[in-house]
N, C-alpha and C. Protein backbone atom coordinates (compact mmCIF):
# COMPACT_ATOMS: atom_id res chain seq x y z
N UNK A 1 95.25 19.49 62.04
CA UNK A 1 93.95 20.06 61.95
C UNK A 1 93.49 20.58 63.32
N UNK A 2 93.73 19.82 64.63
CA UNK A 2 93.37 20.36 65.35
C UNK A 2 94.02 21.27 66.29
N UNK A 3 95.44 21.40 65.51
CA UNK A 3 96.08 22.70 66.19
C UNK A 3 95.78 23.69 65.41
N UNK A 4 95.10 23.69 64.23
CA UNK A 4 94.33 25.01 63.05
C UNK A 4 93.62 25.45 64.10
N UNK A 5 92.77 24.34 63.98
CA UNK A 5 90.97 25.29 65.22
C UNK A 5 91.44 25.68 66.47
N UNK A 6 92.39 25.07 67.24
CA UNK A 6 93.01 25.19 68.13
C UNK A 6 93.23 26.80 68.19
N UNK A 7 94.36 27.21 67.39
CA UNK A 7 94.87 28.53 66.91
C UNK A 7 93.86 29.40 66.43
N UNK A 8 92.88 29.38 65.79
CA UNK A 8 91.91 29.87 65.51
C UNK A 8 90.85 30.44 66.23
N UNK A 9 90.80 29.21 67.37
CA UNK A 9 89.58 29.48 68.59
C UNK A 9 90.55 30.60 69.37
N UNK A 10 91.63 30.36 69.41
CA UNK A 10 92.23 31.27 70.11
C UNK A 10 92.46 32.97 69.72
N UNK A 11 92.93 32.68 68.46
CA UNK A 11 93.01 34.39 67.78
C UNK A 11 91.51 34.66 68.37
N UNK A 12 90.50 34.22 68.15
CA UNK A 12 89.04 34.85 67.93
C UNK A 12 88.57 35.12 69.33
N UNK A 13 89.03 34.36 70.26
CA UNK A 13 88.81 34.70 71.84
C UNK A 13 89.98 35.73 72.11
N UNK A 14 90.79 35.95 71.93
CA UNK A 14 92.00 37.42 71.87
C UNK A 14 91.30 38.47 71.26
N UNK A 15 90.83 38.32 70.02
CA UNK A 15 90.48 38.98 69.50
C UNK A 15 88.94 40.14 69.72
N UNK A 16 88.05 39.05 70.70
CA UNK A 16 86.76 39.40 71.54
C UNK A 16 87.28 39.68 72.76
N UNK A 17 88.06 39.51 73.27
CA UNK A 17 88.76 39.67 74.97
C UNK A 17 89.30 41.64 74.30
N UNK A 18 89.77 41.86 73.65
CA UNK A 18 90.74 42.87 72.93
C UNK A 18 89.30 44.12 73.09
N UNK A 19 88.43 43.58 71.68
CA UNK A 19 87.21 44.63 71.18
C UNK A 19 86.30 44.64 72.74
N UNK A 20 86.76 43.71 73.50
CA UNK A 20 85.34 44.17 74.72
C UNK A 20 86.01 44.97 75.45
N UNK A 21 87.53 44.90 75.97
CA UNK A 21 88.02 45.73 76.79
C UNK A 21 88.26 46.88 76.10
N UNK A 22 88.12 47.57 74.61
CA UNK A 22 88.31 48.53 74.04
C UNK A 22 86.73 49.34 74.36
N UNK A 23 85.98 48.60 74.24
CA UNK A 23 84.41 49.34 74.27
C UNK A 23 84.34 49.91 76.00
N UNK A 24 85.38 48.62 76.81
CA UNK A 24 85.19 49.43 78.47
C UNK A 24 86.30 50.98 78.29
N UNK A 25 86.94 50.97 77.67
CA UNK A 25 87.79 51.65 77.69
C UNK A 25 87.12 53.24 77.21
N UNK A 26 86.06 53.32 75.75
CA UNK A 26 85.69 54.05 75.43
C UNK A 26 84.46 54.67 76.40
N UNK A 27 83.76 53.76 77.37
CA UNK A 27 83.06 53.81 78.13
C UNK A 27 83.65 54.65 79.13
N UNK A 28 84.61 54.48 79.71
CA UNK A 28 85.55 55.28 80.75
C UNK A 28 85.96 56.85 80.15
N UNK A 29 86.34 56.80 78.93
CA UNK A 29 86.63 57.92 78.51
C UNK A 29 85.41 59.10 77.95
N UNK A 30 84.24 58.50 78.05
CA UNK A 30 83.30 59.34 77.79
C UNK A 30 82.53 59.84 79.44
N UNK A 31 82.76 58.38 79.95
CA UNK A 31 82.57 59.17 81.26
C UNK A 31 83.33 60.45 82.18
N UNK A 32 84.48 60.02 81.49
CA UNK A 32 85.60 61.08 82.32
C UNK A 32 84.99 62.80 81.19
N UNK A 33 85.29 62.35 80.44
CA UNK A 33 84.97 63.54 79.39
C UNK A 33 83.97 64.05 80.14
N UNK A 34 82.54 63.56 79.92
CA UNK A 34 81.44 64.14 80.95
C UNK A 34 81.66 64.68 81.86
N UNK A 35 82.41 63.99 82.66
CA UNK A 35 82.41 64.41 84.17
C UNK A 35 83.41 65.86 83.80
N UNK A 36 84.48 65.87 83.17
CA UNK A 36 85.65 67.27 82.85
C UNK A 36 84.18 68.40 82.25
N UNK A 37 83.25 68.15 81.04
CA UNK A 37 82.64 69.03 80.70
C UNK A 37 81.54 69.26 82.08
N UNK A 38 80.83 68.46 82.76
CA UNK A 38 80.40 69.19 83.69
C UNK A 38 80.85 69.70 84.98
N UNK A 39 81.83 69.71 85.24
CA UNK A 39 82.68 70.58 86.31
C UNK A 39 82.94 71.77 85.75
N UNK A 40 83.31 71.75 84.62
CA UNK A 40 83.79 73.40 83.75
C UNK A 40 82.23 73.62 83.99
N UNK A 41 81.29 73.52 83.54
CA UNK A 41 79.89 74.50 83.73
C UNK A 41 79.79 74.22 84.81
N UNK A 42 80.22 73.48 85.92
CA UNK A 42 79.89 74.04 87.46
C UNK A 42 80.32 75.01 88.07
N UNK A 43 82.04 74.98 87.34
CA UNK A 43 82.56 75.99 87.89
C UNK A 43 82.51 77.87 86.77
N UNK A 44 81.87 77.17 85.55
CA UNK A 44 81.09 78.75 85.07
C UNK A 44 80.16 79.17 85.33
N UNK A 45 79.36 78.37 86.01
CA UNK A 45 78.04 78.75 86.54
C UNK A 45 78.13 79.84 88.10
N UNK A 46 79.37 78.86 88.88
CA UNK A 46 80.09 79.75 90.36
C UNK A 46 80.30 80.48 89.98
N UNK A 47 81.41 80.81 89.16
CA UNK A 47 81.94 82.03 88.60
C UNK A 47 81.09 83.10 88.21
N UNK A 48 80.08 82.75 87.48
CA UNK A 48 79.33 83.88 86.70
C UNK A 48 78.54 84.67 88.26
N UNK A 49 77.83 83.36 89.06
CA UNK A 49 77.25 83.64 90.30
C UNK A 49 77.92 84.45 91.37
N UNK A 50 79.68 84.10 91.41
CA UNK A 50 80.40 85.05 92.27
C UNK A 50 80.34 86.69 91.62
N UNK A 51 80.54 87.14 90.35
CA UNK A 51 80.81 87.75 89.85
C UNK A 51 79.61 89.00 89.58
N UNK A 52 78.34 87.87 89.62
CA UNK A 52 77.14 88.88 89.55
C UNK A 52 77.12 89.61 91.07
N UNK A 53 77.34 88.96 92.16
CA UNK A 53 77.39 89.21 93.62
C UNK A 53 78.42 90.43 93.74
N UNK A 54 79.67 90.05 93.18
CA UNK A 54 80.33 91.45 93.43
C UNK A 54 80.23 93.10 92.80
N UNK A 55 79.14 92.96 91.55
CA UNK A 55 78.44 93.87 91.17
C UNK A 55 77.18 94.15 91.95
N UNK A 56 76.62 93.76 92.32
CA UNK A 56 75.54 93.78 93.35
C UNK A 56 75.86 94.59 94.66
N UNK A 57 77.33 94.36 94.99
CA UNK A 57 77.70 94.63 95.84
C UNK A 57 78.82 96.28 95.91
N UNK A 58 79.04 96.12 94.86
CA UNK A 58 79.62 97.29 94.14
C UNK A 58 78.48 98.50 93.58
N UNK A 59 77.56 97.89 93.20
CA UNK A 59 76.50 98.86 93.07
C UNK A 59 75.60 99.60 94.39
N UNK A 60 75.73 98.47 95.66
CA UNK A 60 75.52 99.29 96.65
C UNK A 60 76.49 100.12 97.27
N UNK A 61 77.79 100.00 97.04
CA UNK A 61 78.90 101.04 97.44
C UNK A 61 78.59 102.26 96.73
N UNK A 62 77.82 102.23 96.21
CA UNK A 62 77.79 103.67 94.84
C UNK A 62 78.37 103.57 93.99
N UNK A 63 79.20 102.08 93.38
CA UNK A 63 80.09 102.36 92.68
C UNK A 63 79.44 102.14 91.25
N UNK A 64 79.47 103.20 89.80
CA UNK A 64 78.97 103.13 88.82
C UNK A 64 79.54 102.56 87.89
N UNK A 65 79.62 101.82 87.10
CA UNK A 65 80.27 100.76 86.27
C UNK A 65 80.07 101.31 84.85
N UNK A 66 80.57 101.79 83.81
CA UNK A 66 80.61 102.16 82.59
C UNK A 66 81.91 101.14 81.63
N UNK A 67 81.48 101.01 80.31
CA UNK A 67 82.17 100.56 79.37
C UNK A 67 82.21 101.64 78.25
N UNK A 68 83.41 102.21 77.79
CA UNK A 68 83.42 103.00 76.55
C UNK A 68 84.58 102.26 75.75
N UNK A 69 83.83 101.49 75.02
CA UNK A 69 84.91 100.62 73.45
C UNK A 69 85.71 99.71 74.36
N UNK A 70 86.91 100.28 74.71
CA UNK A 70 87.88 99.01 75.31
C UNK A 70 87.86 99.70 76.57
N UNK A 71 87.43 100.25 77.54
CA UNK A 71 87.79 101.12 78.90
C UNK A 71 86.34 100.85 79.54
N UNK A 72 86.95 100.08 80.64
CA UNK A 72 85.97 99.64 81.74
C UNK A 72 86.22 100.50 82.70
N UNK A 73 84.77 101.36 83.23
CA UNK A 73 85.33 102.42 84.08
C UNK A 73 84.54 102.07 85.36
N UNK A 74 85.41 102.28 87.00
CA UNK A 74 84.42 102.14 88.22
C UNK A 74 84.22 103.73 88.38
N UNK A 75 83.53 104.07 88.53
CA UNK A 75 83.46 105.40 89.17
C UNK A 75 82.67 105.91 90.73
N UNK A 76 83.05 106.52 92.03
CA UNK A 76 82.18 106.88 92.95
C UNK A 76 82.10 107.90 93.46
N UNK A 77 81.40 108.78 93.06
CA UNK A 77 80.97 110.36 93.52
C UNK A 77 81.38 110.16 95.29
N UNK A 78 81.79 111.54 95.75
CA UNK A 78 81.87 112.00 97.10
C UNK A 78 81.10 111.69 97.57
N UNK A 79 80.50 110.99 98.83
CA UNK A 79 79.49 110.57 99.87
C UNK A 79 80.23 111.18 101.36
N UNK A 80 79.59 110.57 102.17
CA UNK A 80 79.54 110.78 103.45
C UNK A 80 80.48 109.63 104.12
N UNK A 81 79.92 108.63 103.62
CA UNK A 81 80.83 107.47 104.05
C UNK A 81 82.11 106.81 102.98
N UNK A 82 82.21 107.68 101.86
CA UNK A 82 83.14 107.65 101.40
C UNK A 82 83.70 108.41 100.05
N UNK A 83 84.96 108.47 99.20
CA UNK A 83 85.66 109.28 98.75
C UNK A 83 85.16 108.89 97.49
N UNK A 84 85.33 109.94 96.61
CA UNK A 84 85.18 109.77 95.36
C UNK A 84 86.37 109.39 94.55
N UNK A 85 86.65 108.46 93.77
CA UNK A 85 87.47 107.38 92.70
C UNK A 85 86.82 107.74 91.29
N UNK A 86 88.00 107.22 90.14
CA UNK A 86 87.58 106.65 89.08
C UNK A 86 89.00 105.57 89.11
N UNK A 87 88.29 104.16 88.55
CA UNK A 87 89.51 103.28 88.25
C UNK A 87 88.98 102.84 87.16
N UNK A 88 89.81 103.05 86.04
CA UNK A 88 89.61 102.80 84.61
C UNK A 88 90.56 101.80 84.42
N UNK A 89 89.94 100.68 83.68
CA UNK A 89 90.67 99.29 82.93
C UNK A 89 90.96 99.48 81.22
N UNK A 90 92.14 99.56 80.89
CA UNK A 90 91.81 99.00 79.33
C UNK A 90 92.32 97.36 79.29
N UNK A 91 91.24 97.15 78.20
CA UNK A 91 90.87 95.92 78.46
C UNK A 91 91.23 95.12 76.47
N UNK A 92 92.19 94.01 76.69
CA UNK A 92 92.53 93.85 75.27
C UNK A 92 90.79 93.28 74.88
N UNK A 93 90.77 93.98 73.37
CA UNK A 93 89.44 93.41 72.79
C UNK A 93 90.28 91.82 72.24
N UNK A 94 91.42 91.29 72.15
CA UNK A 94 91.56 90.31 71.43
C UNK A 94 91.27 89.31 72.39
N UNK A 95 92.56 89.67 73.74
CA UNK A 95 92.67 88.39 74.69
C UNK A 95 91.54 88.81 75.84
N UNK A 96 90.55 89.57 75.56
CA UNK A 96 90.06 90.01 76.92
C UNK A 96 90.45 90.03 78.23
N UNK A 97 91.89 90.63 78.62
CA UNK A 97 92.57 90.63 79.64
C UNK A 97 92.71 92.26 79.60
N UNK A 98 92.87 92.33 80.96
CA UNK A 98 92.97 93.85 81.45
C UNK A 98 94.60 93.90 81.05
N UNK A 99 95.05 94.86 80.25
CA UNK A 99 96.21 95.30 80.00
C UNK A 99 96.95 96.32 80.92
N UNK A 100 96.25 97.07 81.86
CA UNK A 100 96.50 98.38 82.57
C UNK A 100 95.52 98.80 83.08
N UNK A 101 95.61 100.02 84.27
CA UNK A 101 94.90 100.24 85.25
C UNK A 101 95.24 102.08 85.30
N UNK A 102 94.10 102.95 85.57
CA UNK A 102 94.68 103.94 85.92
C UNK A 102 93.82 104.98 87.50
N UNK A 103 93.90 105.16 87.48
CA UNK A 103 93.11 105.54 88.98
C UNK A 103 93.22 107.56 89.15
N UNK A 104 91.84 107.75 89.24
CA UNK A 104 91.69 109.13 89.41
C UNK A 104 91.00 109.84 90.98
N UNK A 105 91.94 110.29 92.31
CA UNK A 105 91.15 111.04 93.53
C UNK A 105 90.98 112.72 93.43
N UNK A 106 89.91 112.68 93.94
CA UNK A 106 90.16 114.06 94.56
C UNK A 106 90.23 114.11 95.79
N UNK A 107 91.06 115.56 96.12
CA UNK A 107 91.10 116.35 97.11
C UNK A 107 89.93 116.23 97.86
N UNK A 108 90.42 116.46 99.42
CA UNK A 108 89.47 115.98 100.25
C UNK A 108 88.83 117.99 100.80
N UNK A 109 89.71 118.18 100.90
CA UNK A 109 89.65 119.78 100.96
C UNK A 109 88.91 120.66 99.84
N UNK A 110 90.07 120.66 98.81
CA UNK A 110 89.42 121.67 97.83
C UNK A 110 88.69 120.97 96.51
N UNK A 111 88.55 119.40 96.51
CA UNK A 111 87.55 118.79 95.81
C UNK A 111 87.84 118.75 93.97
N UNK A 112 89.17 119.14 94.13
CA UNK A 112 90.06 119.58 92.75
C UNK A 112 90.51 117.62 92.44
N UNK A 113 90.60 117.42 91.38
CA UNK A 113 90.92 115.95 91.02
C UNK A 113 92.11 115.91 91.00
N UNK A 114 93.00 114.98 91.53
CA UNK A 114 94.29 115.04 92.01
C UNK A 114 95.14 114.26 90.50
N UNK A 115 96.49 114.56 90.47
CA UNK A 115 97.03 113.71 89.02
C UNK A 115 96.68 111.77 89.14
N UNK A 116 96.59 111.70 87.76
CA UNK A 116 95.99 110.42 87.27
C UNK A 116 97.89 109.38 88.16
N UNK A 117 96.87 108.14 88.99
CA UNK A 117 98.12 107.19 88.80
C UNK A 117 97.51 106.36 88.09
N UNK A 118 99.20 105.89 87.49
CA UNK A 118 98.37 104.46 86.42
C UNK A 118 99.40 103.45 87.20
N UNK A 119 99.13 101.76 87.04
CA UNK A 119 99.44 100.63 86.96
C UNK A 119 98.96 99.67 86.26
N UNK A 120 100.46 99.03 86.44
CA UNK A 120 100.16 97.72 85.73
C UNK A 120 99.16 96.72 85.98
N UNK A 121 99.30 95.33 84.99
CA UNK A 121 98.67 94.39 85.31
C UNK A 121 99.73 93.43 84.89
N UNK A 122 100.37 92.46 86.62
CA UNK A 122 101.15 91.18 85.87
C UNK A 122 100.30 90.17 86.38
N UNK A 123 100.12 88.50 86.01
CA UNK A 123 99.96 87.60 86.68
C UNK A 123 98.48 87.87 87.32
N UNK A 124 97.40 88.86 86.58
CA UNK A 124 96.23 89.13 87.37
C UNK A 124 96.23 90.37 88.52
N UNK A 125 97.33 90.58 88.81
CA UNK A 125 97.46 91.58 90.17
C UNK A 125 97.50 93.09 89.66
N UNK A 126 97.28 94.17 90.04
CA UNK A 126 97.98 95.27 89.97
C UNK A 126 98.85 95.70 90.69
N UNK A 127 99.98 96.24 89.76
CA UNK A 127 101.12 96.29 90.78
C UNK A 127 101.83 97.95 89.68
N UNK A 128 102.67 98.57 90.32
CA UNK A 128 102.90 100.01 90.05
C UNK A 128 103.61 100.16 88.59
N UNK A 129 103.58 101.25 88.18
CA UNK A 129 103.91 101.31 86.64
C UNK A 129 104.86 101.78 86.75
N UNK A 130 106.05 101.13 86.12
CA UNK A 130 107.02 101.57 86.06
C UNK A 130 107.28 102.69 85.23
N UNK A 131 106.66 103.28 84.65
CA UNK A 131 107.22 104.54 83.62
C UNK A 131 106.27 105.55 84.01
N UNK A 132 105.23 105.75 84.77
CA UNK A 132 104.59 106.78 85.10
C UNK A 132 104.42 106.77 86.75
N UNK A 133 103.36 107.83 86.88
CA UNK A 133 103.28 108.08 88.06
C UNK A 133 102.18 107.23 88.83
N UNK A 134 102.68 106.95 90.25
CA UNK A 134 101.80 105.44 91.01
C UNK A 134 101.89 105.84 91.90
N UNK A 135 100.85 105.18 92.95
CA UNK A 135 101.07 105.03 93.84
C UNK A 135 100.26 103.62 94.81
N UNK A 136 100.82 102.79 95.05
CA UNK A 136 100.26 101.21 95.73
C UNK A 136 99.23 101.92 96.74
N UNK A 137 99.66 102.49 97.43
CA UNK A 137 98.80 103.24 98.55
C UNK A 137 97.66 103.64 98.53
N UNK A 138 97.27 104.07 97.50
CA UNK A 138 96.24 105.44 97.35
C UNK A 138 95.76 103.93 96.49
N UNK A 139 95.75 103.27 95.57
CA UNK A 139 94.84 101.83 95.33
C UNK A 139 94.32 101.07 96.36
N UNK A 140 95.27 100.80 97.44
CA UNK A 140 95.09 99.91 98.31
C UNK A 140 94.02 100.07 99.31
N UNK A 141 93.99 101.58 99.76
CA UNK A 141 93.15 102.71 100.19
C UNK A 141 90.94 102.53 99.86
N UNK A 142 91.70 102.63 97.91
CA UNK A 142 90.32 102.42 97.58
C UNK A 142 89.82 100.70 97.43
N UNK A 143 90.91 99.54 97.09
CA UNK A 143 90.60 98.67 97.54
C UNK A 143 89.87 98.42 98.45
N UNK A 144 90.55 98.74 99.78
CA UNK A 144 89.87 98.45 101.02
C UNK A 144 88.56 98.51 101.34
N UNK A 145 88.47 100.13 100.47
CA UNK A 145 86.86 100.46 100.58
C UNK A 145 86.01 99.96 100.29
N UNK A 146 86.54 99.34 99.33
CA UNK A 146 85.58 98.10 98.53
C UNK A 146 85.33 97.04 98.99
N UNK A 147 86.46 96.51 99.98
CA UNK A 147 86.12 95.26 100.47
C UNK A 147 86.94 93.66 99.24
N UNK A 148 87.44 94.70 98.52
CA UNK A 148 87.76 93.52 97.79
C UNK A 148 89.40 93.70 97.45
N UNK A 149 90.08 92.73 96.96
CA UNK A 149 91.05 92.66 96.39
C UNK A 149 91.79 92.88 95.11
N UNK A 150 93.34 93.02 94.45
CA UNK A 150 92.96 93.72 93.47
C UNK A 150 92.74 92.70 92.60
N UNK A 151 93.21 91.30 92.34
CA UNK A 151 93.13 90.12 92.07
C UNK A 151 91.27 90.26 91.23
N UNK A 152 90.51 90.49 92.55
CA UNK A 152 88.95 90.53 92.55
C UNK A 152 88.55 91.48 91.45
N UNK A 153 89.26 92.78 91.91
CA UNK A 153 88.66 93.53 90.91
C UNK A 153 89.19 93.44 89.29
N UNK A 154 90.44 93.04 89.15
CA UNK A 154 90.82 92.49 87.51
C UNK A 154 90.12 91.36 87.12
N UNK A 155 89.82 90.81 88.39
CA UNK A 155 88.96 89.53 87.44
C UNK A 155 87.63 89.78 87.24
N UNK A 156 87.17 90.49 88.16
CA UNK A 156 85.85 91.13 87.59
C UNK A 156 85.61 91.83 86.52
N UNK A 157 86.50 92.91 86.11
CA UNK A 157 86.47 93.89 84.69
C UNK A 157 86.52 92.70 83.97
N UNK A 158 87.42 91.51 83.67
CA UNK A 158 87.35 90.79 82.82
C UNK A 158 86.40 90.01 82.14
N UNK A 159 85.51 89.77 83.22
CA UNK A 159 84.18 88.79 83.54
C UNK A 159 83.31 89.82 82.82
N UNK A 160 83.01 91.21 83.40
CA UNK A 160 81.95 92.49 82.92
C UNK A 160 82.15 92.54 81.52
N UNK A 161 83.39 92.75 81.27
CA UNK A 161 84.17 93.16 80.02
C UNK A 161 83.37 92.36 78.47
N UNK A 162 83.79 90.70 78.97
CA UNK A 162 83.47 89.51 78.26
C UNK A 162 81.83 89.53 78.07
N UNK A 163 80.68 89.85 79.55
CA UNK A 163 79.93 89.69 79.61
C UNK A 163 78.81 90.64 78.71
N UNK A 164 79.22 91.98 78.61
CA UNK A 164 78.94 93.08 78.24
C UNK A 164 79.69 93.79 76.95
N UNK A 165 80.63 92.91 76.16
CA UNK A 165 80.69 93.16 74.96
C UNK A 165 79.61 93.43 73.69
């Protein structure tokens, strides 16, 4: 008999030792959860905040920002302090990722629009199209002008893209 209660007191103290360290356990995992969901809105909140800044900042370059259906367009008329561009994104409506890039200069002379280069998009970057006509240079050029990278500017169309659907 008294190895019954014996055995008994024991399952039931295993058994409360078990359900209390399960409730610390669920305790930990809601905290972690919390803490994972508020870092993602800390870091969408940066994001959205970096992203409004580089339009802000793009809009004082002159640069005009248009969306037609899937084609995110930068565009910047001839100035004084700088050249006139168009860099057009198509942009997947499924995965909202920039699929391709194409880029339009003119002539500095006779002000005639020079042939369209297009590039790719791998890994976020733009990098030259293999089946048409490119050139890294003449991007890198208007990059610069911008102040930004091309990294910057695909992730931005993406951000505009998403934002402005």
């Amino acid at each position: 008999m008294k190895r019954l209660v014996l055995v008994l007191l024991l399952v039931g103290v295993s058994l409360t030792a078990i359900g209390c360290n399960s409730s610390k356990n669920n305790e930990e995992k809601l905290a972690t959860s919390s803490s994972v969901e508020q870092t993602t809105e800390n870091t969408s909140v940066k994001k959205d905040k970096k992203m409004k800044e580089i339009q802000e900042d793009l809009e004082e370059k002159a640069v005009e920002i248009n969306q037609y259906s899937e084609i995110l367009s930068f565009t910047r008329e001839k100035g004084i302090d700088y050249d006139y561009f168009e860099l057009d994104f198509v942009i997947s409506n499924k995965t909202n990722e920039v699929l391709e890039s194409s880029l339009v200069l003119k002539g500095n002379v006779d002000g005639e629009k020079k042939e369209t280069l297009h590039y790719d998009v791998s890994k976020g970057r733009l990098v030259e199209s293999s089946y048409s006509n490119t050139d890294i240079n003449a991007l890198a050029e208007v990059l610069k002008s911008l102040d930004y990278s091309d990294k910057d500017i695909v992730d931005f169309a993406q951000w505009y893209y998403q934002k402005n659907k």
